[in-house]
Protein backbone atom coordinates (compact mmCIF):
# COMPACT_ATOMS: atom_id res chain seq x y z
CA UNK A 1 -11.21 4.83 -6.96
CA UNK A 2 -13.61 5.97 -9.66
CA UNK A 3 -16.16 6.92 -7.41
CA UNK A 4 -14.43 8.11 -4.20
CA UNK A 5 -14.28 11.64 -2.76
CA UNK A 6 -10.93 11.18 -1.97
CA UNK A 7 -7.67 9.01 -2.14
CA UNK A 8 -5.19 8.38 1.14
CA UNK A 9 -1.44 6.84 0.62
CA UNK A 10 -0.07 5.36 4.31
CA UNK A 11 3.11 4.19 4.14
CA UNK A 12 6.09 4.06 6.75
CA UNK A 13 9.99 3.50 7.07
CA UNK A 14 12.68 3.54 9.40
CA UNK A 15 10.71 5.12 12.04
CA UNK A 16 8.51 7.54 10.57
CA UNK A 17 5.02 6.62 9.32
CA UNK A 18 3.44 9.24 6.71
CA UNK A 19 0.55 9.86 4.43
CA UNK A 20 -0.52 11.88 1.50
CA UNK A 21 -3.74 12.46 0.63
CA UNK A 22 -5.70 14.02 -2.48
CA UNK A 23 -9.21 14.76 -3.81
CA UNK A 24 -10.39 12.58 -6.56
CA UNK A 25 -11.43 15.97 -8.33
CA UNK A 26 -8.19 17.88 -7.50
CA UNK A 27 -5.19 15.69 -7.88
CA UNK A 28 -3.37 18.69 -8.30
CA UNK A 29 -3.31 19.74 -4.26
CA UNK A 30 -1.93 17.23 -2.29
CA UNK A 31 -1.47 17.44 1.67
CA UNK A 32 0.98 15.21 3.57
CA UNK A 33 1.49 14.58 7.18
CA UNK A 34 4.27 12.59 9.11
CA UNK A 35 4.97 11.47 12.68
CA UNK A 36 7.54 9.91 14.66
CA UNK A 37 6.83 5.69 15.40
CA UNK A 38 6.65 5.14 18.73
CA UNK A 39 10.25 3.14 19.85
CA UNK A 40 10.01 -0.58 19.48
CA UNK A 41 6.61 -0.72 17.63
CA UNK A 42 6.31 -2.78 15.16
CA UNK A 43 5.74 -0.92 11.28
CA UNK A 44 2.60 -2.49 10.46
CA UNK A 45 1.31 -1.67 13.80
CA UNK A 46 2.25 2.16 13.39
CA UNK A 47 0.40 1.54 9.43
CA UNK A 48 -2.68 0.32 11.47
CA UNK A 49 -2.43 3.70 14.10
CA UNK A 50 -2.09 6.01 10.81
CA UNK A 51 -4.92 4.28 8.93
CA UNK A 52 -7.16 4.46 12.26
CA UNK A 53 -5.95 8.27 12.43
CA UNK A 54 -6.51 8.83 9.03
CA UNK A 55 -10.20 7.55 9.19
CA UNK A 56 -11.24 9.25 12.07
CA UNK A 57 -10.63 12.54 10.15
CA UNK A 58 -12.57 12.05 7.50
CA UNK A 59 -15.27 11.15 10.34
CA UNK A 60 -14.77 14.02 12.06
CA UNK A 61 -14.22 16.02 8.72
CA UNK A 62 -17.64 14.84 7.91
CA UNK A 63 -19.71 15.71 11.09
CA UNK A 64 -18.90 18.96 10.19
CA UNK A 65 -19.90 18.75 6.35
CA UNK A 66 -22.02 15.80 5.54
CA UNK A 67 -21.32 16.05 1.69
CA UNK A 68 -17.80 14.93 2.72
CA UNK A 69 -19.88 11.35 4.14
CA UNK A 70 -19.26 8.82 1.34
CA UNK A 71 -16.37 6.30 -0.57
CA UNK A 72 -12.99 6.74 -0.09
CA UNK A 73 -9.91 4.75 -1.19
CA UNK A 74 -6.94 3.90 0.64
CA UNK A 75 -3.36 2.79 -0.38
CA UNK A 76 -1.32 0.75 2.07
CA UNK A 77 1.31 -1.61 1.53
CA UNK A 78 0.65 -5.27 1.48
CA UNK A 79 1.80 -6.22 5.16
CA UNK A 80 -1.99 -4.28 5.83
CA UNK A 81 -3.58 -4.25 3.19
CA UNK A 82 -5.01 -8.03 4.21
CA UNK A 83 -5.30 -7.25 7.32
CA UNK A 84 -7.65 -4.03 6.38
CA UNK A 85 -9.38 -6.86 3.97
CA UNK A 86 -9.81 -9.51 6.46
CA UNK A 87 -11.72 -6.57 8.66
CA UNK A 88 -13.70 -5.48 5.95
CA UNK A 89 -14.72 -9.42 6.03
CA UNK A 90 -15.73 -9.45 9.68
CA UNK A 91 -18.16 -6.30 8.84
CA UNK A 92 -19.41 -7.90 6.27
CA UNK A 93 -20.53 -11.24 7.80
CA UNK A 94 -20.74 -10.07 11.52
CA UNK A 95 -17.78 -11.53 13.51
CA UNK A 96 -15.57 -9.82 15.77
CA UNK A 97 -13.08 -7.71 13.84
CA UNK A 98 -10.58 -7.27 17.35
CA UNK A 99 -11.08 -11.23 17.82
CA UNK A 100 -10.45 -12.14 14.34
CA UNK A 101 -7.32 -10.30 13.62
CA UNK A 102 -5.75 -10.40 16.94
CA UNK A 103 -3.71 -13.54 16.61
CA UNK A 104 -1.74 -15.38 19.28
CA UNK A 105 1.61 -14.77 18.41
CA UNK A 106 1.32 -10.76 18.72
CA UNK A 107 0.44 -11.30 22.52
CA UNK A 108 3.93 -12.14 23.10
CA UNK A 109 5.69 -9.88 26.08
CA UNK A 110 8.14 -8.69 22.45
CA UNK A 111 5.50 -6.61 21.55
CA UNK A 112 4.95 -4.60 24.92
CA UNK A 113 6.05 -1.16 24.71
CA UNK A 114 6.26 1.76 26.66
CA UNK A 115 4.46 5.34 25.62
CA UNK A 116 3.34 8.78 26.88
CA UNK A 117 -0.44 8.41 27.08
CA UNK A 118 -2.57 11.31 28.68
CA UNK A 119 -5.11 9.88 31.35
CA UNK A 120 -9.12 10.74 32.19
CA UNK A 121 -7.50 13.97 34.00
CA UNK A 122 -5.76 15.30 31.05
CA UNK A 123 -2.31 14.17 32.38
CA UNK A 124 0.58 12.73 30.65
CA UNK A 125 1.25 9.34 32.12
CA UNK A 126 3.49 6.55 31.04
CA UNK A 127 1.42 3.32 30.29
CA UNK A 128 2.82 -0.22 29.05
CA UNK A 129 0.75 -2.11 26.67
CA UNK A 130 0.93 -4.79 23.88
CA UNK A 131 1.10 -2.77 20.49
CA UNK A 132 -0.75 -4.85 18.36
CA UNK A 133 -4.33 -5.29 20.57
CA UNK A 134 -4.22 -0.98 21.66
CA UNK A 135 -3.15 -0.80 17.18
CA UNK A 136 -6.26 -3.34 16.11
CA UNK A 137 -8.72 -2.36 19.04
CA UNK A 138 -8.28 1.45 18.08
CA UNK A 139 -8.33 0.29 14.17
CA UNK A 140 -11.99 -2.22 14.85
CA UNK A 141 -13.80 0.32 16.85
CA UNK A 142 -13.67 2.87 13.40
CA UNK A 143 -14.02 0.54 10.96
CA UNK A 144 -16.76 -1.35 13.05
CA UNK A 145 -18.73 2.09 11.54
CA UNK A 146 -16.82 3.69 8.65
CA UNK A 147 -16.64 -0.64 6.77
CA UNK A 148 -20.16 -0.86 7.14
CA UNK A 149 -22.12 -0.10 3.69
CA UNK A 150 -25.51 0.87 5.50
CA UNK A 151 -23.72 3.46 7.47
CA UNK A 152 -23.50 5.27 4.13
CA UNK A 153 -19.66 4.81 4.14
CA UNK A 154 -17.38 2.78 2.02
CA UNK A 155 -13.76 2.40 2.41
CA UNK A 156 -12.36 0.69 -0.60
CA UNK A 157 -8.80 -0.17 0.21
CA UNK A 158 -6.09 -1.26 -2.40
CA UNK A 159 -2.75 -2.90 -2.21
CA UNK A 160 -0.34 -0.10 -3.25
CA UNK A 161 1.93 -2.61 -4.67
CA UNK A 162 -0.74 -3.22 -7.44
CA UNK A 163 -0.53 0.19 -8.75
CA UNK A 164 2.42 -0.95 -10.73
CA UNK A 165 2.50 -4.83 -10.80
CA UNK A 166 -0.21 -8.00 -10.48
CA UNK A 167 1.01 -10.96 -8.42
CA UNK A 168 0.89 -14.39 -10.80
CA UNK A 169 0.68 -17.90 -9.66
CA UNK A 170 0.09 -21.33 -11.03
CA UNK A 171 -3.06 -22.82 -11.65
CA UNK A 172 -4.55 -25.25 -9.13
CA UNK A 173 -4.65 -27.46 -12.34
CA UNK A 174 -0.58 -27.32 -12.03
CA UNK A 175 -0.07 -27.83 -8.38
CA UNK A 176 0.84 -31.06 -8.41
CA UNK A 177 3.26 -30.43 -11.29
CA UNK A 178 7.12 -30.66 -10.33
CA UNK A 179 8.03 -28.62 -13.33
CA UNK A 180 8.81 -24.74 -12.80
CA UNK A 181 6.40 -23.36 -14.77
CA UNK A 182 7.78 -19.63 -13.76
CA UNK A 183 11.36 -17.85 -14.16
CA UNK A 184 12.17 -14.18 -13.86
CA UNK A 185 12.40 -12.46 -17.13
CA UNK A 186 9.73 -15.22 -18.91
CA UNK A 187 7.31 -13.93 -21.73
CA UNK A 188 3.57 -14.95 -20.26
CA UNK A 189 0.69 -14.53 -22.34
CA UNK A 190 -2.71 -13.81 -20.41
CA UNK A 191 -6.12 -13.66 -21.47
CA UNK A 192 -9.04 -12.69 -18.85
CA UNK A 193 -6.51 -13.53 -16.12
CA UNK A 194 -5.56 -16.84 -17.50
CA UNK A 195 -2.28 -18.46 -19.24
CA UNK A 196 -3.99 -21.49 -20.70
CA UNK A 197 -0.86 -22.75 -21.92
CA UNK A 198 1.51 -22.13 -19.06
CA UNK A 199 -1.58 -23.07 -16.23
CA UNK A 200 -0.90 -19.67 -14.22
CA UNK A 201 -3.49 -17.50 -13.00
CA UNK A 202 -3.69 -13.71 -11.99
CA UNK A 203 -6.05 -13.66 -8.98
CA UNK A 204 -5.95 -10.07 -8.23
CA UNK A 205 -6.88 -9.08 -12.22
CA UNK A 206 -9.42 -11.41 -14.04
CA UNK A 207 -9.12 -8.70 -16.91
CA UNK A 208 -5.19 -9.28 -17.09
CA UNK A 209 -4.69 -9.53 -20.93
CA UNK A 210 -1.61 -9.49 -22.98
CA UNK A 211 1.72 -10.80 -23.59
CA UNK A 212 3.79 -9.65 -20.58
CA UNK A 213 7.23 -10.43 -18.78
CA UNK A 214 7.63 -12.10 -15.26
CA UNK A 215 9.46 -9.95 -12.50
CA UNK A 216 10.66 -12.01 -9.23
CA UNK A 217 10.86 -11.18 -6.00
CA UNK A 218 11.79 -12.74 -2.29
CA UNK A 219 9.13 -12.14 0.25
CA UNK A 220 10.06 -12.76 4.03
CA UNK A 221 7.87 -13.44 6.48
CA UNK A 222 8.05 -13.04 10.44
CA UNK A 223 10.00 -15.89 11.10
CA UNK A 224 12.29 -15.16 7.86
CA UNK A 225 11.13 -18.05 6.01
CA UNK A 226 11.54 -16.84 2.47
CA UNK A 227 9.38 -17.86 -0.67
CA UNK A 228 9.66 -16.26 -4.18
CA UNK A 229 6.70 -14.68 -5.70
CA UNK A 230 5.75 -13.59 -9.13
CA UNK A 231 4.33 -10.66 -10.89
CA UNK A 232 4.16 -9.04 -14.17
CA UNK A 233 3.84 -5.14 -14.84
CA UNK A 234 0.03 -3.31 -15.00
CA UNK A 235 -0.24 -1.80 -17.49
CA UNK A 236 -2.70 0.76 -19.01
CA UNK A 237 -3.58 2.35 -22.54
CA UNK A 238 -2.10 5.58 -23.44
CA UNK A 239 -2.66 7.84 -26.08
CA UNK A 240 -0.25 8.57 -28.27
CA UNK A 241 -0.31 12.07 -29.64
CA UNK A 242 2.15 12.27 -32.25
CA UNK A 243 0.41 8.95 -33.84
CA UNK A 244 -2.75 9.34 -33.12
CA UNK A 245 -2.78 5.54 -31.89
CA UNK A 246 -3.26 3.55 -28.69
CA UNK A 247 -1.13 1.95 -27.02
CA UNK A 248 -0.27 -0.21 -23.81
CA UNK A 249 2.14 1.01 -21.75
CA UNK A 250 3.39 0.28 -17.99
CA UNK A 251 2.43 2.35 -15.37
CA UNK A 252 6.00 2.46 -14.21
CA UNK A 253 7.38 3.64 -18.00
CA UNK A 254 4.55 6.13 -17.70
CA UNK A 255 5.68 7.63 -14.63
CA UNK A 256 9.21 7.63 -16.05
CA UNK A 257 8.67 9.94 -19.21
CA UNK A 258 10.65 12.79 -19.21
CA UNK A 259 10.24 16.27 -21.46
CA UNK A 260 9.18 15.49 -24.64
CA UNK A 261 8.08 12.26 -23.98
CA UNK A 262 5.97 13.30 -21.14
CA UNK A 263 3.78 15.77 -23.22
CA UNK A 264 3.41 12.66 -26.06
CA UNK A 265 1.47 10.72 -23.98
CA UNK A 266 -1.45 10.60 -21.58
CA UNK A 267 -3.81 7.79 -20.29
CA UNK A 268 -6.72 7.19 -22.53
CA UNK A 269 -9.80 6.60 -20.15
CA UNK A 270 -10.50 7.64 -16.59
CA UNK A 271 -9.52 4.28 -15.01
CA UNK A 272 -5.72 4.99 -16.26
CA UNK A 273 -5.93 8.17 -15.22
CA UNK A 274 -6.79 8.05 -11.64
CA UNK A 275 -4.07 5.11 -11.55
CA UNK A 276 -1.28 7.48 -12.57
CA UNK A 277 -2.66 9.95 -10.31
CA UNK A 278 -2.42 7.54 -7.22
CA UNK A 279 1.08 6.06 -8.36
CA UNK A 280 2.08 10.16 -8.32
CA UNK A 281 0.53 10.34 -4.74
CA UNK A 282 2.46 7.46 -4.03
CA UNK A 283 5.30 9.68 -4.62
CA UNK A 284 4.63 12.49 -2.42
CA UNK A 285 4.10 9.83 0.86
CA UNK A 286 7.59 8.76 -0.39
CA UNK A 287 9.21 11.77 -0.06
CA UNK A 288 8.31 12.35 3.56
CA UNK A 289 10.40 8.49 4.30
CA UNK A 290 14.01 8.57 5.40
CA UNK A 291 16.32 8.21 2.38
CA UNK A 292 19.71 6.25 2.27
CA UNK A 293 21.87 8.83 0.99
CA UNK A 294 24.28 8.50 -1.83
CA UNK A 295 27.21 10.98 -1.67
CA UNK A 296 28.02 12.70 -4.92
CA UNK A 297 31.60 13.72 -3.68
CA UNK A 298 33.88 12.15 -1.28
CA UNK A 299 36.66 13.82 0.76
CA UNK A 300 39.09 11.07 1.57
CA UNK A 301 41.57 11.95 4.95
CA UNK A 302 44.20 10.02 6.12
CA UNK A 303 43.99 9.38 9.87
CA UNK A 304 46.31 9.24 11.85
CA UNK A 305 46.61 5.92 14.01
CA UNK A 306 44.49 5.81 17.19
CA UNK A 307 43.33 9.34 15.77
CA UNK A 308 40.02 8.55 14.53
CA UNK A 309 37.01 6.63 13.95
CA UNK A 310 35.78 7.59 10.75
């Protein structure tokens, strides 16, 4: 993120897809943007359209101003954010991007849907097609231009899940050990990525340093096979102002100071700064999802019998 111009947040939920994006040198103005997903595509599909959107902007944006041609950083959930790094691949060593990440299972008749699309004449037609080759073609033919380094692009993208916590896993050393070596709520110990003592491994972070506590979580896949993965918190140094001192802090307790407590600390170097910065953005893409509302007040009725539904 250090060195991009600017910093986009995709996310999506219960039918809307949205994204919030920011200058690196203005974190202060943030604009968002939100549309409807089109009925029975899949999520990650409508994350690939608003990525593919998203990029052809700043394209376009830059056609128009070529000091806006350069790196920028997206933020996408994990379901993509492979995806995004398995096309960055293909760029990188030549191979087909729409032939590499179109699998076989997504050209199953499930996946046909049927949209408003406006023909050669400027007419709105209704076309049926499979979402997940029109979603990946769309998504190769930009990044075919906007992944490739001598283009004078870069797109650095980053699992948004890693602003706040680093996946852990045990060492190849300890696959073929029985033993749980991991349990939620266990004290690791890391240095330069490794616990010696415990065999595990942070792949994502080969910085990861520090004493730290495991978090669990269930991950399902597309045929709901469920497997438990690992993580512990990121963390970065703050500045404490009534001490003086340094100290490590998460970036999740950072974004939850209130008052006081908000004005006693601040990141210590630019790295920990532009972190916070993209966990706030994070924020505003939130804000434009649905929200499962919790009623403060309840008005109980009595119905009558036959009377009423709810």
């Amino acid at each position: 993120m250090k060195t991009s111009i600017a910093i986009f947040d995709i996310n999506a939920k219960d039918g809307v897809m949205a994204r919030a994006s920011m200058r690196k040198d203005a974190p202060e103005s943030v604009l968002t943007q939100k549309f409807p997903i089109v009925a029975g595509q899949p999520i990650q599909c409508a994350l690939l359209d608003m990525t593919t959107f998203c990029l052809n902007m700043i394209r376009e944006a830059a056609e128009k101003d070529p000091s806006l041609k350069g790196r920028y950083t997206f933020l996408v959930p994990e379901s993509i954010a492979y995806r995004l790094f398995q096309a960055q691949r293909c760029v990188n060593e030549g191979k087909n991007i729409r032939e590499e990440l179109y699998l076989p299972w997504m050209k199953d008749d499930q996946f046909l849907i049927t949209d408003t699309v406006e023909n050669e004449d400027g007419e709105e037609v209704l076309d049926e097609f499979n979402a997940w080759e029109s979603s990946i073609r769309d998504l190769a033919t930009i990044c075919e231009e906007m992944m490739d380094k001598k283009t004078g692009w870069s797109i650095n993208v980053m699992n948004a899940r890693t602003l706040y916590r680093w996946e852990i896993r045990q060492s190849d050393l300890a696959e073929d050990d029985p033993t749980p070596r991991l349990t939620n709520g266990m004290k690791v110990n890391f240095k330069n990525g490794v616990d010696e003592d415990l065999q595990l491994v942070c792949t994502e972070n080969n910085f990861l340093n520090g004493e730290l506590v495991v978090s669990e979580s269930d991950v399902r896949d597309r045929r709901n096979n469920v497997t438990k993965h690992f993580y512990v918190p990121r963390t970065i140094q703050v500045t404490n102002h009534e001490t003086g001192m340094r100290e490590l802090m998460t970036v999740s307790d950072f974004m939850n100071l209130k008052g006081d407590d908000a004005d006693k600390f601040e990141p210590a170097y630019e790295n920990g700064a532009l972190i916070i910065n993209a966990a706030k953005l994070r924020t505003k893409t939130a804000e434009l999802l649905p929200r499962v509302q919790v009623a403060k007040v309840m008005k109980v009725k009595t119905a009558q019998e036959g009377n009423a539904l709810f």
